[in-house]
C-alpha atoms as a PDB file:
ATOM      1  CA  UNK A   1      40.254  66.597 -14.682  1.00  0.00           C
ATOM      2  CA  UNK A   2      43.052  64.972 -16.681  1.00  0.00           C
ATOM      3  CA  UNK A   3      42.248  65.537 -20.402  1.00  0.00           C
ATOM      4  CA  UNK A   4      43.239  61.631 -20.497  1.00  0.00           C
ATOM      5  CA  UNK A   5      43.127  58.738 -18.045  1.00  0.00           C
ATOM      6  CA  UNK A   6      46.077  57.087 -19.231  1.00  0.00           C
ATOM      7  CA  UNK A   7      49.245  57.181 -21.282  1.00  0.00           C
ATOM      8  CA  UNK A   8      51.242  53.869 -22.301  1.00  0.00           C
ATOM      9  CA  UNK A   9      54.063  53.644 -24.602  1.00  0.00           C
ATOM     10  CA  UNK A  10      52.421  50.841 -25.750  1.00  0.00           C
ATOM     11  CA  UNK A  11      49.632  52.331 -27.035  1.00  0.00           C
ATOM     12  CA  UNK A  12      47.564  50.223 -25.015  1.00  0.00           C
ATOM     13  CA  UNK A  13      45.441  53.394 -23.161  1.00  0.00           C
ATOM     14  CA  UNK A  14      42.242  53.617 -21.406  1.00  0.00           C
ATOM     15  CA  UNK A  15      40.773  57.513 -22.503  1.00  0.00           C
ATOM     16  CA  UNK A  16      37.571  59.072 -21.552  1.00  0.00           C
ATOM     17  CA  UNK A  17      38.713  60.312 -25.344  1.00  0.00           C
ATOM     18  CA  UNK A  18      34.970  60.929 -26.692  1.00  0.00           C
ATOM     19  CA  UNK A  19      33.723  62.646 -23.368  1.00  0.00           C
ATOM     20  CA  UNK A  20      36.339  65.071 -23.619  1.00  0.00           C
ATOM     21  CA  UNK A  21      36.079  65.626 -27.298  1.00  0.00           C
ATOM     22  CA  UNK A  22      32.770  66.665 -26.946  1.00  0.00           C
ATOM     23  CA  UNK A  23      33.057  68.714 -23.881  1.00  0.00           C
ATOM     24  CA  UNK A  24      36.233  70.646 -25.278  1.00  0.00           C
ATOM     25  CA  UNK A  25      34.527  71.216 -28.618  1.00  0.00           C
ATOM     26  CA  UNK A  26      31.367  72.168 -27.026  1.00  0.00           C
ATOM     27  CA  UNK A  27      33.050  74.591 -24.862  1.00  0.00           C
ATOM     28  CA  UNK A  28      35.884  75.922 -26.752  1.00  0.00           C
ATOM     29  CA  UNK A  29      34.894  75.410 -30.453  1.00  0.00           C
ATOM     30  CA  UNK A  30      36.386  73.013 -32.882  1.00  0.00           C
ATOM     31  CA  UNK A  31      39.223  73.919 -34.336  1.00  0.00           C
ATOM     32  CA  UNK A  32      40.445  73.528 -37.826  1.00  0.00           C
ATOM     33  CA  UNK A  33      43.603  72.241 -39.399  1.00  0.00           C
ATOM     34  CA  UNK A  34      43.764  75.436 -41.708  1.00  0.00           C
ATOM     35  CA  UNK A  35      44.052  77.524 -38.710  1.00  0.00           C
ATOM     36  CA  UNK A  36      45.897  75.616 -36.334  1.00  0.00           C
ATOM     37  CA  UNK A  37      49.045  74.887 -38.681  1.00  0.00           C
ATOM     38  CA  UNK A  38      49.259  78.846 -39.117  1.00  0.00           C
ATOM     39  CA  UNK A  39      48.949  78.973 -35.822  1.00  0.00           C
ATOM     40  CA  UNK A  40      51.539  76.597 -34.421  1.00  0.00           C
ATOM     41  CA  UNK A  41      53.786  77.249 -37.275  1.00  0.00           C
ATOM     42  CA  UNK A  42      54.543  80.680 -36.174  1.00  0.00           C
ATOM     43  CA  UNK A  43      55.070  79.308 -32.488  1.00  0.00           C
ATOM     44  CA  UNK A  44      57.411  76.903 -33.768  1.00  0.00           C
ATOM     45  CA  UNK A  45      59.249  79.557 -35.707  1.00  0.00           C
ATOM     46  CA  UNK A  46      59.366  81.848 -32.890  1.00  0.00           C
ATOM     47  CA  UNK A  47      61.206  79.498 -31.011  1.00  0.00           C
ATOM     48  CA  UNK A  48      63.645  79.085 -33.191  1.00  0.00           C
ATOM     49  CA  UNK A  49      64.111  82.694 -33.238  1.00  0.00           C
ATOM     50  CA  UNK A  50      64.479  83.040 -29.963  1.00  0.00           C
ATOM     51  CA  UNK A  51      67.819  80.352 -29.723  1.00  0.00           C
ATOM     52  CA  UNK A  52      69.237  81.505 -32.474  1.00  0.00           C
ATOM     53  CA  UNK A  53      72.856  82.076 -31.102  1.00  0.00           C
ATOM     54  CA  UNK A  54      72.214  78.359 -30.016  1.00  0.00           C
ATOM     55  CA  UNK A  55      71.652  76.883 -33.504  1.00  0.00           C
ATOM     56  CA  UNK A  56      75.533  75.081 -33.315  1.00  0.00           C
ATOM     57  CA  UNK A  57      74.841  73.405 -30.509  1.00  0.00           C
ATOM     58  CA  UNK A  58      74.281  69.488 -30.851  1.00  0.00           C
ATOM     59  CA  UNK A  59      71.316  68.072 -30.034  1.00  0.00           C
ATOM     60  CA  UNK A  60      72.018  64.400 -30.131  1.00  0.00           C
ATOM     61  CA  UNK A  61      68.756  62.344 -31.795  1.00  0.00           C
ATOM     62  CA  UNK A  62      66.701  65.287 -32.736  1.00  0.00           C
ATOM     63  CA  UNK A  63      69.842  67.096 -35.012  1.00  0.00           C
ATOM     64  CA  UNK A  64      69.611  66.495 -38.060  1.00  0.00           C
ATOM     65  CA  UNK A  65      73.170  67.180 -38.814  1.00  0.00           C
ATOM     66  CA  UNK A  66      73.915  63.661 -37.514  1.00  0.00           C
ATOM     67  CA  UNK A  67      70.928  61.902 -37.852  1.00  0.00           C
ATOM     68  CA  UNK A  68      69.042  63.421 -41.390  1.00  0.00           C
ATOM     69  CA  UNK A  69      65.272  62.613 -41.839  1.00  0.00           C
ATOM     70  CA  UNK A  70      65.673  63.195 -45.407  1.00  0.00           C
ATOM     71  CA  UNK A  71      68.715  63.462 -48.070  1.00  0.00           C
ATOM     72  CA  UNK A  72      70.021  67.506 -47.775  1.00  0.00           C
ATOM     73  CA  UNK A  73      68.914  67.902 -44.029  1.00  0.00           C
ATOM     74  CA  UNK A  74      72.244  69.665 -43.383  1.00  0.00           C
ATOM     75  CA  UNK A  75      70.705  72.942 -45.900  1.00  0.00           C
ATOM     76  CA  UNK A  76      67.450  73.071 -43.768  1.00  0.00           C
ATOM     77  CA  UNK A  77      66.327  76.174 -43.404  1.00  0.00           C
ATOM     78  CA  UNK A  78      63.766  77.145 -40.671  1.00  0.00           C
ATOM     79  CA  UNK A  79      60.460  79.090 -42.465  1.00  0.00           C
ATOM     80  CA  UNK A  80      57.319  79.674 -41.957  1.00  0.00           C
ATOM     81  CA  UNK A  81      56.570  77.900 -45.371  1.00  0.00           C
ATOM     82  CA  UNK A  82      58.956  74.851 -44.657  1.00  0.00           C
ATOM     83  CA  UNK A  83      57.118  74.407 -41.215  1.00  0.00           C
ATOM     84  CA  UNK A  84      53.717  75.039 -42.859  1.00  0.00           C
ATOM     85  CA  UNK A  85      54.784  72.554 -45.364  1.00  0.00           C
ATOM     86  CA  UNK A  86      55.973  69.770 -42.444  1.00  0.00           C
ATOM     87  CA  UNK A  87      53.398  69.928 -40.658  1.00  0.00           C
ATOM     88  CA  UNK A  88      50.638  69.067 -43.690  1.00  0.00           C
ATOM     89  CA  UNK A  89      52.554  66.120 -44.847  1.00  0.00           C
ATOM     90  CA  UNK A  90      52.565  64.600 -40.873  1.00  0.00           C
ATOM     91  CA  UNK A  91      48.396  65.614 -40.666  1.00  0.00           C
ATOM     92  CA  UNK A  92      47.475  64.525 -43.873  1.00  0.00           C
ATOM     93  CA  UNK A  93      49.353  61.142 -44.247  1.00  0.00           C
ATOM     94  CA  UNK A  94      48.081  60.049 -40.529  1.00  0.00           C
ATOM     95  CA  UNK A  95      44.415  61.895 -41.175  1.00  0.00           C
ATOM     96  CA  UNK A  96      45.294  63.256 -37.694  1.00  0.00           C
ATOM     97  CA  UNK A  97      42.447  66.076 -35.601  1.00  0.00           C
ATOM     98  CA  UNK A  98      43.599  69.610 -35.315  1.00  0.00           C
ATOM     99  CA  UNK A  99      43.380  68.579 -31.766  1.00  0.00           C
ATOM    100  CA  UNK A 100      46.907  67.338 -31.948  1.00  0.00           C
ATOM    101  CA  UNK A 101      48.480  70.422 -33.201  1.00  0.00           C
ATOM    102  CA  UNK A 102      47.379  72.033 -29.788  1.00  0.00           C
ATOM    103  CA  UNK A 103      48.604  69.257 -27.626  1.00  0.00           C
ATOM    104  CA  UNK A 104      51.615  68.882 -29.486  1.00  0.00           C
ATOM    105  CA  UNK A 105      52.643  71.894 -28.716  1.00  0.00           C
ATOM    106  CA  UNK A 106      52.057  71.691 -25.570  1.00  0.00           C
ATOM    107  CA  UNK A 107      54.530  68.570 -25.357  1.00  0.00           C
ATOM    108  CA  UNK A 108      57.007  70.197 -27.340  1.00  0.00           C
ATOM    109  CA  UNK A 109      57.404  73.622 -24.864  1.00  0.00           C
ATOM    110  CA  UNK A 110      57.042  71.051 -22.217  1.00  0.00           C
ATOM    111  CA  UNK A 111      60.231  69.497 -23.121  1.00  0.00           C
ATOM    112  CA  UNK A 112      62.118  72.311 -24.104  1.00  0.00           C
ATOM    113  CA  UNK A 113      61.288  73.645 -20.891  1.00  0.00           C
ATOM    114  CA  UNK A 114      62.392  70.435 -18.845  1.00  0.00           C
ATOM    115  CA  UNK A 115      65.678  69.930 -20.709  1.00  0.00           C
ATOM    116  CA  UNK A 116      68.384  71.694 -22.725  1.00  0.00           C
ATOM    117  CA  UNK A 117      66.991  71.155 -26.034  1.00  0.00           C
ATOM    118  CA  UNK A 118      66.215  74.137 -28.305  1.00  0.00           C
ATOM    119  CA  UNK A 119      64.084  73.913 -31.846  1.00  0.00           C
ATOM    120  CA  UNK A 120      66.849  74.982 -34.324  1.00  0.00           C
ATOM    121  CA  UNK A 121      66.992  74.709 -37.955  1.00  0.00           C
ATOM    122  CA  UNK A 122      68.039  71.234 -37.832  1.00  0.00           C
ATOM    123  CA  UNK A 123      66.418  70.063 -34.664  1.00  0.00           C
ATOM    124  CA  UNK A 124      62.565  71.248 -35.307  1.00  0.00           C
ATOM    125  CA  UNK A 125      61.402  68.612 -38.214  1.00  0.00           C
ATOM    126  CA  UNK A 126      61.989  65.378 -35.582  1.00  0.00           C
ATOM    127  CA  UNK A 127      60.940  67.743 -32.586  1.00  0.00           C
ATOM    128  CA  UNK A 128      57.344  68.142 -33.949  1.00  0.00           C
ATOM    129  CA  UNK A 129      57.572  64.505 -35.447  1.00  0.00           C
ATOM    130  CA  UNK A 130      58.204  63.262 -32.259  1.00  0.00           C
ATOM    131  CA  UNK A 131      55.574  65.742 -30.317  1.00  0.00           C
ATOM    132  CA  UNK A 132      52.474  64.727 -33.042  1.00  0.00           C
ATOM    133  CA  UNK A 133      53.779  61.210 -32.259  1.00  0.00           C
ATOM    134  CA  UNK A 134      52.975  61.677 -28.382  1.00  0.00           C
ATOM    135  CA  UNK A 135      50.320  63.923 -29.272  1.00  0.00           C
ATOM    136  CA  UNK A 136      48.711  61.168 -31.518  1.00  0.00           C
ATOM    137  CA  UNK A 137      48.552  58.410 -28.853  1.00  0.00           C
ATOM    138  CA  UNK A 138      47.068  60.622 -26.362  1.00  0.00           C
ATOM    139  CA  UNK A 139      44.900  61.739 -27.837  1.00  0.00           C
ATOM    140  CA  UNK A 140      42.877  58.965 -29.529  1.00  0.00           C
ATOM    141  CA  UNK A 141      41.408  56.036 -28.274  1.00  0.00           C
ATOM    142  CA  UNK A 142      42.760  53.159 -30.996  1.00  0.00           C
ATOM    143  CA  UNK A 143      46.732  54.196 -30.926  1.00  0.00           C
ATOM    144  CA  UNK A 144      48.526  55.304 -33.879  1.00  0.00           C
ATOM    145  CA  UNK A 145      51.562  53.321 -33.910  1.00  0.00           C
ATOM    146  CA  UNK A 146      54.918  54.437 -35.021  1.00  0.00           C
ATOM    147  CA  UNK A 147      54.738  52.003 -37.836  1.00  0.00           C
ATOM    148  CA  UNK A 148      51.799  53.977 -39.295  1.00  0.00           C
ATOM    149  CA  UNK A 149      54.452  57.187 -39.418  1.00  0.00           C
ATOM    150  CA  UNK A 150      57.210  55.101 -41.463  1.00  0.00           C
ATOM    151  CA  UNK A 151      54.900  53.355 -43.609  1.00  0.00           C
ATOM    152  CA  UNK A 152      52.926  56.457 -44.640  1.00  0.00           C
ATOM    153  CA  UNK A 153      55.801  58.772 -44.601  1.00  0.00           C
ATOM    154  CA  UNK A 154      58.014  57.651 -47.124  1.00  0.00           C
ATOM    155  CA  UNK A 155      61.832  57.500 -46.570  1.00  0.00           C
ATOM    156  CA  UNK A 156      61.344  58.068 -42.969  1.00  0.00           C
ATOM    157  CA  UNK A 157      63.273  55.016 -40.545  1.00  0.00           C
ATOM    158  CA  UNK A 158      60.881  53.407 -37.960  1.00  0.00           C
ATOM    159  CA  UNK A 159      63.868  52.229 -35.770  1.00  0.00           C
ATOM    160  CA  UNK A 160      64.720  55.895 -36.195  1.00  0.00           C
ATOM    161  CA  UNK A 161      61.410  57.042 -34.911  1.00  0.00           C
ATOM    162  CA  UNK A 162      61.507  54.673 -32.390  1.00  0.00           C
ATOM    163  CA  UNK A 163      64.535  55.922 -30.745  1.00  0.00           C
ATOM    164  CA  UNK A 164      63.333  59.714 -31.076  1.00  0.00           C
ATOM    165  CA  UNK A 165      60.280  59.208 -29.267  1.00  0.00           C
ATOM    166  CA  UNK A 166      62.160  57.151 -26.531  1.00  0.00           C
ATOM    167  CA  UNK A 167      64.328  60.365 -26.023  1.00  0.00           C
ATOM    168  CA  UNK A 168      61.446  62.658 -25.868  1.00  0.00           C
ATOM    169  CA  UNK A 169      59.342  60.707 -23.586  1.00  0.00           C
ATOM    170  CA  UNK A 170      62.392  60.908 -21.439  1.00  0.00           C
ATOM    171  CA  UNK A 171      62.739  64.530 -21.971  1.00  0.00           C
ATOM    172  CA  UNK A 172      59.320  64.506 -20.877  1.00  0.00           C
ATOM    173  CA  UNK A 173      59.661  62.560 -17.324  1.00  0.00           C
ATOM    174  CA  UNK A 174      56.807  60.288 -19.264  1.00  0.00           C
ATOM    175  CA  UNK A 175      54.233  63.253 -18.469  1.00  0.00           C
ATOM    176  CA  UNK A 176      52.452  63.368 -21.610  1.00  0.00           C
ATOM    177  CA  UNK A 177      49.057  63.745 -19.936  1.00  0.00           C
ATOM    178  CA  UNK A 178      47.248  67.391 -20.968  1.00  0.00           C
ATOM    179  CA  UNK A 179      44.503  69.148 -18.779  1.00  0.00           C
ATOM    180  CA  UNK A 180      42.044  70.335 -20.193  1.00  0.00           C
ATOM    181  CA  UNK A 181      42.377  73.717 -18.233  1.00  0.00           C
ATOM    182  CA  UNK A 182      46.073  73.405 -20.233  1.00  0.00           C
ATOM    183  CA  UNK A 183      44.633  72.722 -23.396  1.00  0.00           C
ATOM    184  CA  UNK A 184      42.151  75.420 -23.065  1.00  0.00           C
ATOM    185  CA  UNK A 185      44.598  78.070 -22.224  1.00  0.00           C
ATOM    186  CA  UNK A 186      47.115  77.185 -25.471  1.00  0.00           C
ATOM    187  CA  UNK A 187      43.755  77.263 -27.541  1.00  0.00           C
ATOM    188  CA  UNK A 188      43.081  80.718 -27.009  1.00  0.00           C
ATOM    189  CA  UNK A 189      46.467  81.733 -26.850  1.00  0.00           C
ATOM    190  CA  UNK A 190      46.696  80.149 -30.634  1.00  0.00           C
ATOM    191  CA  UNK A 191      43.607  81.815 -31.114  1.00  0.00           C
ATOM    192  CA  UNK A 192      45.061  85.172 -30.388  1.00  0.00           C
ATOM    193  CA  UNK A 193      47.836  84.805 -32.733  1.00  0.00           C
ATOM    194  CA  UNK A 194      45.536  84.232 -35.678  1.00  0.00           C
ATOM    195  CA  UNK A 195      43.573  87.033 -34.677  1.00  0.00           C
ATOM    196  CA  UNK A 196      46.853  89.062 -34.803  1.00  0.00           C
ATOM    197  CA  UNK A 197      48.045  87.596 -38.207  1.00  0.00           C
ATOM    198  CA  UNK A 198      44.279  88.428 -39.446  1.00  0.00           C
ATOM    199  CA  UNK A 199      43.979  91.710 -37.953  1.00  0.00           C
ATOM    200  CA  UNK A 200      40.786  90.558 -36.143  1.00  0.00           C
ATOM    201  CA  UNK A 201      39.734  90.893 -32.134  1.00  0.00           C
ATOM    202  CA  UNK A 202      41.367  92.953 -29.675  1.00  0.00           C
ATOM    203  CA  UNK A 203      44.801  90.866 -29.503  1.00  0.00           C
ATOM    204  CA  UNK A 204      46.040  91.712 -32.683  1.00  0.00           C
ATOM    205  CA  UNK A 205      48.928  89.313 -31.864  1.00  0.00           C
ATOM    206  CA  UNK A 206      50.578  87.705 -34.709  1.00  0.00           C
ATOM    207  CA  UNK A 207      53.809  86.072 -32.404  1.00  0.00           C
ATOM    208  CA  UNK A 208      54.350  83.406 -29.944  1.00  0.00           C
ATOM    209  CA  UNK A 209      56.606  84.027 -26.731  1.00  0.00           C
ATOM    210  CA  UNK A 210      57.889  80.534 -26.378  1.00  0.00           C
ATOM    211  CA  UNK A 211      56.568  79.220 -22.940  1.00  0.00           C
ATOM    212  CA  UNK A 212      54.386  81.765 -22.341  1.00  0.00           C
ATOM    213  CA  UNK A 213      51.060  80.024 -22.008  1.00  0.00           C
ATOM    214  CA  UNK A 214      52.431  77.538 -19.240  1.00  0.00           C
ATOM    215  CA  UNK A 215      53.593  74.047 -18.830  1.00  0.00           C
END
């Protein structure tokens, strides 16, 4: 069973959204924002651990170098903090379900996986941007539009988000469908990485593999 029915650009998307919201949370628990940033931000960091003798490379739309989010993008570093930090101001100016953490990331190894990009110091902010952007419209059943990121992210360009998420859809083949077998399997995968970082289950895991928990 596809975790959605449907995925337009448009935002125009037929869901069995609320079915699937209650099974998944029913099943697997509902997850909280708290958790999952921790979570994902240590993914995120351990993938740009893991290219680090990649960081020169050029990365076209998603590198910052030649096309900064923000004033100073060329003295990004990439931290746990700063990711911590990203990731709030996307989830709290949209108001957007822990859900999409998890199915961002899913997108986001997807497309590393499918292409030559790499997460880098200057190529994770519009990486996850873009990902919570695909995340977003998949995931609920009135579309976020990318208007709603520029307006309620302040100095951020929509034509600029436009074009990322153009990119990354291509990066993607346009498969931004998630199953909920998928979805499960990164949720406890997530899971076992806070258990590590907490010192709590049998896991006691507190790193991501990038691409371990499938595509």
């Amino acid at each position: 069973m596809a975790l959605f029915a449907k995925h337009n650009i448009d935002g125009d998307q037929v869901s069995n959204k609320s079915l699937v919201d209650r099974e998944l949370r029913q099943t697997l628990g509902s997850p909280q924002n708290e958790q999952m940033v921790e979570a994902v931000s240590c993914a995120i960091i351990s993938h740009v651990e893991s290219c680090v003798g990649q960081h020169a490379t050029s990365h076209g739309w998603f590198d910052e170098r030649a096309h900064p989010f923000t004033e100073g993008a060329e003295l990004l570093q990439a931290s746990l903090g700063e990711v911590q930090k990203w990731l709030w101001t996307i989830l709290d100016g949209l108001k957007l379900d822990p859900e999409c953490l998890i199915i961002s990331l899913v997108l986001l190894e997807r497309a590393v996986a499918k292409s030559e990009l790499q997460l880098t110091p200057f190529t994770w902010r519009p990486c996850v941007l873009c990902a919570l952007v695909v995340a977003s419209k998949t995931w609920y059943d009135k579309a976020i539009f990318n208007i709603d990121f520029s307006e309620r992210l302040p100095g951020y360009n929509l034509s600029h988000i436009n074009t990322m998420e153009t990119e990354f859809l291509t990066l993607l083949d346009y498969r931004a469908t998630v199953s909920m077998s998928l979805y499960a399997k990164y949720f406890f995968a997530l899971q076992d990485v806070l258990n590590g970082i907490n010192g709590t289950g049998n896991a006691r895991r507190s790193t991501w593999s990038p691409g371990e928990s499938g595509q």
